[in-house]
N, C-alpha and C. Protein backbone atom coordinates (compact mmCIF):
# COMPACT_ATOMS: atom_id res chain seq x y z
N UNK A 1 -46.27 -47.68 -30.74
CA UNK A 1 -47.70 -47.87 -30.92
C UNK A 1 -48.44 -46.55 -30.71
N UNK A 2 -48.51 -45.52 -29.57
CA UNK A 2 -48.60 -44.66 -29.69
C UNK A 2 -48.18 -43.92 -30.71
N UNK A 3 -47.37 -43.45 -31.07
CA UNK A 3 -47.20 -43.06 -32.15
C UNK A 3 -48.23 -43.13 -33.00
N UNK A 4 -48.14 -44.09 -33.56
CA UNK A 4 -48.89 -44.82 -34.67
C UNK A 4 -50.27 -44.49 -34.60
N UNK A 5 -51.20 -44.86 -33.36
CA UNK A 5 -52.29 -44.40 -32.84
C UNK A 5 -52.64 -43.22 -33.44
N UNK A 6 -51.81 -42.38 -32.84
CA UNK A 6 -51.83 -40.50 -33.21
C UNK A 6 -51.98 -40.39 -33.95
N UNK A 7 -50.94 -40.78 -35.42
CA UNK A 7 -51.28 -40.57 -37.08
C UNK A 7 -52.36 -41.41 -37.42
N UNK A 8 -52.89 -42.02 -37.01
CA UNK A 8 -53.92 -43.01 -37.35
C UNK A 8 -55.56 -42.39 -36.94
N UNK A 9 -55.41 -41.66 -35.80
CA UNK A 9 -56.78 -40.42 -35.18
C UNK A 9 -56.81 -39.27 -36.06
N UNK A 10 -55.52 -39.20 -36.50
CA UNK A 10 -54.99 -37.93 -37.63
C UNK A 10 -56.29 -38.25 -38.69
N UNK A 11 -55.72 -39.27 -39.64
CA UNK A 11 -56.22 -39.97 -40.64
C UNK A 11 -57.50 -39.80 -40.80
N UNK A 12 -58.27 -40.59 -39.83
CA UNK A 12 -59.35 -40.78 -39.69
C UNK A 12 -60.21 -39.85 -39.61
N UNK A 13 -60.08 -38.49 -39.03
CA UNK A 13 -60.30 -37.21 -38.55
C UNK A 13 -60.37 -36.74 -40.04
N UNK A 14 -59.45 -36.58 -40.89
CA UNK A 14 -59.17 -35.76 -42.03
C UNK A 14 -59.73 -36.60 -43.22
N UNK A 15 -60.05 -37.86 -43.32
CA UNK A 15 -60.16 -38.41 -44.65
C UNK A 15 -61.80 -39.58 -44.35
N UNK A 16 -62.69 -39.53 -42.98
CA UNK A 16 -63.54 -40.11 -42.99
C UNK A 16 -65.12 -39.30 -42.80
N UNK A 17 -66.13 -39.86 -42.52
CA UNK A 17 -67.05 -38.71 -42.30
C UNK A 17 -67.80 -39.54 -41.57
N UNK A 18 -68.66 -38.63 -40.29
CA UNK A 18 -69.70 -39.63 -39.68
C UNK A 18 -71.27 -39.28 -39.98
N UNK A 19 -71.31 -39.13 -41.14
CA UNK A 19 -73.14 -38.38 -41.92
C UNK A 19 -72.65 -38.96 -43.10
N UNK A 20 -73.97 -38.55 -44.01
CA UNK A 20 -73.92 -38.42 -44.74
C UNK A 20 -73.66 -40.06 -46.33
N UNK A 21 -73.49 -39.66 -47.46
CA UNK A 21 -73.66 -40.65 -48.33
C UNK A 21 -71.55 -40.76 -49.06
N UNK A 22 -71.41 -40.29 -48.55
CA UNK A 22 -69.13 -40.08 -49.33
C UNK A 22 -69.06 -41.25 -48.41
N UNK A 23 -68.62 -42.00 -48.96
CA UNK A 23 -67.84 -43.25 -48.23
C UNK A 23 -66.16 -42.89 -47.92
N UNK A 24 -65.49 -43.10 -46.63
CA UNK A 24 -66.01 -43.86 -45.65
C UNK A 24 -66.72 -43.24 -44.84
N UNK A 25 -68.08 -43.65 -44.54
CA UNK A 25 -68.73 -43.21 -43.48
C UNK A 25 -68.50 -44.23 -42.28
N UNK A 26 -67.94 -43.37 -41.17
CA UNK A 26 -67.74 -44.18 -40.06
C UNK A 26 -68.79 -44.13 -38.61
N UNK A 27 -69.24 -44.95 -38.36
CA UNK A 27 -70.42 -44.97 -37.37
C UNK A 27 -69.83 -45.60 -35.77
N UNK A 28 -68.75 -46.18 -35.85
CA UNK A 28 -67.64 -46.09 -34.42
C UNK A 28 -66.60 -46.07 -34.50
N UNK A 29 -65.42 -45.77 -33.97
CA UNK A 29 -64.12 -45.61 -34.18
C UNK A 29 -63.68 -45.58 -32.14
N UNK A 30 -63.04 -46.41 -32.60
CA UNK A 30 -62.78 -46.55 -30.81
C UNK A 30 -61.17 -47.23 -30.60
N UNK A 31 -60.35 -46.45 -30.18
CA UNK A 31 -59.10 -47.63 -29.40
C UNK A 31 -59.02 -47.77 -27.99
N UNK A 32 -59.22 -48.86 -27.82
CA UNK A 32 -59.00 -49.17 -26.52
C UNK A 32 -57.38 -49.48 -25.95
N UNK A 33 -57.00 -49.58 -24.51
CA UNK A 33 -55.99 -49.60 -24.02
C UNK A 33 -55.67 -50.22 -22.81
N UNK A 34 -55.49 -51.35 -22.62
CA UNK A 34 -55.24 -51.99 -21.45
C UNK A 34 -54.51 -52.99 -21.06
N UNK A 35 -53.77 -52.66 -19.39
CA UNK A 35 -52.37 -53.70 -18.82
C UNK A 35 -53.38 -55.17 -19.14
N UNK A 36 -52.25 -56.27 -19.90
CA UNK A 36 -52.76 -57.37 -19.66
C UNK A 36 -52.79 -58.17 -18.24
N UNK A 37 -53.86 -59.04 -18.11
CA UNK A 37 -53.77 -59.37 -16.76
C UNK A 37 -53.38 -60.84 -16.77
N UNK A 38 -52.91 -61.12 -15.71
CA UNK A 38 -52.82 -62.66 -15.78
C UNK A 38 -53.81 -63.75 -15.89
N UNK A 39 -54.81 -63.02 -15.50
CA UNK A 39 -56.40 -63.65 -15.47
C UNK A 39 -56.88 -62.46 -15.95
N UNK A 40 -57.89 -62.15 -17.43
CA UNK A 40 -58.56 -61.19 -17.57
C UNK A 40 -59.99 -61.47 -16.87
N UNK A 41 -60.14 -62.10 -16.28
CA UNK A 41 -61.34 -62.55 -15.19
C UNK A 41 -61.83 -61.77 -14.17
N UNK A 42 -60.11 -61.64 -13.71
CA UNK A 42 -59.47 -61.44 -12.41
C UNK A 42 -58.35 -60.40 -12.41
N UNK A 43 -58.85 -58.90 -12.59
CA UNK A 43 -58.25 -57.92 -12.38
C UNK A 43 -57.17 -57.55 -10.70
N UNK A 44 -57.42 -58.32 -10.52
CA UNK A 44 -56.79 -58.25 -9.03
C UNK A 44 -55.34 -59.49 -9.49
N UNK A 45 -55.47 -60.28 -10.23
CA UNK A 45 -54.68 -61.68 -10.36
C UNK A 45 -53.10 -61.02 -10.62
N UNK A 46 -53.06 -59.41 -11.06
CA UNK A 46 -52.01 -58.82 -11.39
C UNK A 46 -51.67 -58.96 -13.07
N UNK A 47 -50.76 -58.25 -13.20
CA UNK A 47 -50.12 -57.75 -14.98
C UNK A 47 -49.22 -58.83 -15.22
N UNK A 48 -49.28 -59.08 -16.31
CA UNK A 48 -48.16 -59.42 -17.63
C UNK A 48 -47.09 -58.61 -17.56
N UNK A 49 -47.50 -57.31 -17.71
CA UNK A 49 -45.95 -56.58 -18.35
C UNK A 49 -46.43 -56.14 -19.20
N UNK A 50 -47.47 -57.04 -19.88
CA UNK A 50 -47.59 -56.35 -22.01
C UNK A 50 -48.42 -55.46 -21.85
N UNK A 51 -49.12 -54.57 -22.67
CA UNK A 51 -50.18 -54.03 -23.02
C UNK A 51 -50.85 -54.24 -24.21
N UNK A 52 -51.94 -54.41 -24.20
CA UNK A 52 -53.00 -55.06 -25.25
C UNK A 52 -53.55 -53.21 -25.66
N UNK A 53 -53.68 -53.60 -26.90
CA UNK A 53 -54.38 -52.32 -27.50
C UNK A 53 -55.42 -52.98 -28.60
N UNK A 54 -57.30 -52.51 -28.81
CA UNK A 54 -57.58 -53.12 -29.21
C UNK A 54 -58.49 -51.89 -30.25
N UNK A 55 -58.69 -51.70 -31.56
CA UNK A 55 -59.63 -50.46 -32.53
C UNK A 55 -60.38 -51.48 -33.18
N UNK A 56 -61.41 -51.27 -32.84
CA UNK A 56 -62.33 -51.01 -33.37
C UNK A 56 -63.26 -49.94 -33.82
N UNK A 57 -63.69 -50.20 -35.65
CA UNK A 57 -64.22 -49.77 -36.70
C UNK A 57 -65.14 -50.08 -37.38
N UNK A 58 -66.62 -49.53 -37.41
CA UNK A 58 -67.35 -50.06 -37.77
C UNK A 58 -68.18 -49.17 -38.92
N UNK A 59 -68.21 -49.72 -40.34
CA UNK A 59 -69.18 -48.65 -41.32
C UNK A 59 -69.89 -49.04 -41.16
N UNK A 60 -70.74 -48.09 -42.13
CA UNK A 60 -72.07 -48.59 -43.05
C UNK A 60 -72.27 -49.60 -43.92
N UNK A 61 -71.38 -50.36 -44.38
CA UNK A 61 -71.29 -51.63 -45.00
C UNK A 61 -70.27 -51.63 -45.77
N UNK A 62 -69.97 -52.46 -46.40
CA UNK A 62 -68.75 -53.50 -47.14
C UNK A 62 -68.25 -51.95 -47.93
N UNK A 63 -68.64 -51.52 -48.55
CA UNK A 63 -68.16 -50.32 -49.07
C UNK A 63 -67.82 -49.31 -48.74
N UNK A 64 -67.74 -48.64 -47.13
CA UNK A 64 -66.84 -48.22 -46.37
C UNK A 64 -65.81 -48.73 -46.04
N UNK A 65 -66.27 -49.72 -45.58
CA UNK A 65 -64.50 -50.87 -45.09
C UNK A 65 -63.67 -50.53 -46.84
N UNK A 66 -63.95 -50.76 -47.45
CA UNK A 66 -63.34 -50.81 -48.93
C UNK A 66 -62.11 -49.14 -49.12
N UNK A 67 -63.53 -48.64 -49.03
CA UNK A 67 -63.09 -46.75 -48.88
C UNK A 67 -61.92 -46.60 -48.21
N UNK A 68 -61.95 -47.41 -46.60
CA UNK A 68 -61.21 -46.79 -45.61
C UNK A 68 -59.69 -47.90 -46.51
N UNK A 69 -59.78 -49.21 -46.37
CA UNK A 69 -58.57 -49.78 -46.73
C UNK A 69 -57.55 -48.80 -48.04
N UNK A 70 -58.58 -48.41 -48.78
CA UNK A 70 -57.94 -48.49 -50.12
C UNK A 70 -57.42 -46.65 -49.66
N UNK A 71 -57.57 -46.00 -48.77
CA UNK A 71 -57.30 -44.48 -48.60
C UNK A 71 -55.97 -44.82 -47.58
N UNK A 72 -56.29 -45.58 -46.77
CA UNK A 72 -55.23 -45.98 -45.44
C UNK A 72 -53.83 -46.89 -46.84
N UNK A 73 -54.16 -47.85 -47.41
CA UNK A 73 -52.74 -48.19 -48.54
C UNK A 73 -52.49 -46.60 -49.30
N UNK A 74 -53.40 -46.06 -49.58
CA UNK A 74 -52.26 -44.75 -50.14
C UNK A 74 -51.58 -44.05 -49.54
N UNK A 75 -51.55 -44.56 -48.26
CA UNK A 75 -50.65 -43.18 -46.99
C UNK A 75 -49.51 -44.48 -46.66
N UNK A 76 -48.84 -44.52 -47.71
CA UNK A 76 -47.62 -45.71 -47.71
C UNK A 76 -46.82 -45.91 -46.36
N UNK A 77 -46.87 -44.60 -45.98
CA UNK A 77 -45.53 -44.58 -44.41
C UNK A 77 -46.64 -44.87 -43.37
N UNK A 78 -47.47 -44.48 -43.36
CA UNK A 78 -48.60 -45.14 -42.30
C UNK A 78 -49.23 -46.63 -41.97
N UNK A 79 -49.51 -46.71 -43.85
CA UNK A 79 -49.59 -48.66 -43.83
C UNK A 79 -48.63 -49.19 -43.74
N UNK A 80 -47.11 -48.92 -44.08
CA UNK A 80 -46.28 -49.41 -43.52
C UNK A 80 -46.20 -50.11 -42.22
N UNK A 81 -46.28 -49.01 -41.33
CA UNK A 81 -46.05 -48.77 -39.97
C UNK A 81 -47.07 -49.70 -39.51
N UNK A 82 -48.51 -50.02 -40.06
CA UNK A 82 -49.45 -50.84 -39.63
C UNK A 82 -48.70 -52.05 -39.92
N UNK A 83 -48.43 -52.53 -41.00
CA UNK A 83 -47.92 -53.78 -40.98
C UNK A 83 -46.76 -54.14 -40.55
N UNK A 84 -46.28 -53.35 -40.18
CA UNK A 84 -45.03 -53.83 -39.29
C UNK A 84 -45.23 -54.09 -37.75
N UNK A 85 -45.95 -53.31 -37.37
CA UNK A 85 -46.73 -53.56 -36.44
C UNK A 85 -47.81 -54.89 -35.75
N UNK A 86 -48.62 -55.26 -37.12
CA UNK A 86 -49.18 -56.44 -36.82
C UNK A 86 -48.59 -57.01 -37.03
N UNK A 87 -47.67 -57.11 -37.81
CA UNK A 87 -46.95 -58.38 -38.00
C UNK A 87 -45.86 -59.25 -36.36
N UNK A 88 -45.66 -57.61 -36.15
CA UNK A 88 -44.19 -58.22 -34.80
C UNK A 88 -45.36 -58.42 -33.57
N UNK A 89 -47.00 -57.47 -33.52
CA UNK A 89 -47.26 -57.77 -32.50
C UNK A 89 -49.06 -58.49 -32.18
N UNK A 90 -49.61 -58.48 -33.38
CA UNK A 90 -51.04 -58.34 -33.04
C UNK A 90 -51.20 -60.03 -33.30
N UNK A 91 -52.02 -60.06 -31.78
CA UNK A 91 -52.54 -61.39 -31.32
C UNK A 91 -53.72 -62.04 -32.35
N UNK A 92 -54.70 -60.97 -32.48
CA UNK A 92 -55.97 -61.57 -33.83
C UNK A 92 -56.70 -60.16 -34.25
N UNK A 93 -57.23 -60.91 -35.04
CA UNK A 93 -57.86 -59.79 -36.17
C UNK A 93 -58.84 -60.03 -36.41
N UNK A 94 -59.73 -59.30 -36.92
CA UNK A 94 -61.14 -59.68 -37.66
C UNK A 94 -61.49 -58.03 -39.12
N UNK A 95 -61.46 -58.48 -40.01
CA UNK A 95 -61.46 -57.21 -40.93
C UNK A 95 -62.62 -57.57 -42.02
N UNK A 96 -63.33 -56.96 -41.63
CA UNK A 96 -64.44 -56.67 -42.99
C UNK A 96 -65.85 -57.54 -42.88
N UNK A 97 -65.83 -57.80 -41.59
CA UNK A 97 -66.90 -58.85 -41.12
C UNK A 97 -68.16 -58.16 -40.99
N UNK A 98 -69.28 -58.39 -41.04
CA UNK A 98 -70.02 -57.85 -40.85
C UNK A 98 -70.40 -57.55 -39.79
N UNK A 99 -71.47 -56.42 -38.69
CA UNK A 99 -71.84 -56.26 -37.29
C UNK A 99 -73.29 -57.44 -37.13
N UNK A 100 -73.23 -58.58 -36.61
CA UNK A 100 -74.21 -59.13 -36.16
C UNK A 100 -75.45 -58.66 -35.37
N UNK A 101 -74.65 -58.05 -33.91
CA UNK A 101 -75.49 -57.12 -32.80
C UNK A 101 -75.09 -56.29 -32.60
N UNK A 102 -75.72 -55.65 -32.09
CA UNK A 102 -75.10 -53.63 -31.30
C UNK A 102 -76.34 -53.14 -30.45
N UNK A 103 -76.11 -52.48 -30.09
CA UNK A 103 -77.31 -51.63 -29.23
C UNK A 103 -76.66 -49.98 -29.26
C-alpha cells in the first residue's frame, strides 16, 4: 500500500493542477492513515492489527473527476495496482459524488 501511495503522490504531483481552467483541477488531495481500533469511539479500547487508509479527492466538478480517472487508466501498471488493491482490500467507496458541505 505504501508503495502504491508513493506512485500515486507521484501522479498527482505531475499530471494535476491546483489553479487555474486544464482539468484536473484538484482543490484537496489528502491520504489519511490509521491503526484500526476496536471501538473507533474509543481510542483507548486498543487495535485490530489492520490499518485503515482512507484518500480523499475533491475537484471542481464532474469534469475533473473524469480528467483524473481517464489519465490514472492510462498509467496501466498503476491502475492495475489500484484494482488489485481494492479489490483484496477496500472496505467502501464513494467516486464521483458530488461535495454537499465543506468549510
Amino acid at each position: 500500500m505504501e508503495s502504491f501511495l508513493d506512485s500515486h503522490q507521484d501522479f498527482m504531483r505531475e499530471t494535476h493542477h491546483i489553479e487555474g481552467n486544464v482539468e484536473p483541477v484538484i482543490l484537496c488531495y489528502a491520504v489519511m492513515k490509521s491503526p484500526e481500533f476496536n471501538n473507533p469511539l474509543d481510542p483507548t479500547s486498543g487495535e485490530t492489527g489492520n490499518t485503515l487508509y482512507g484518500i480523499t479527492e475533491i475537484y471542481q466538478g464532474p469534469e475533473g473527476c473524469q480528467a483524473h480517472m481517464a489519465l490514472g487508466q492510462s498509467r496501466e501498471k498503476m491502475f492495475g495496482e489500484l484494482v488489485s488493491l481494492t479489490m483484496e482490500y477496500c472496505v467502501s467507496g464513494i467516486l464521483g459524488v458530488p461535495v454537499v458541505r465543506s468549510m
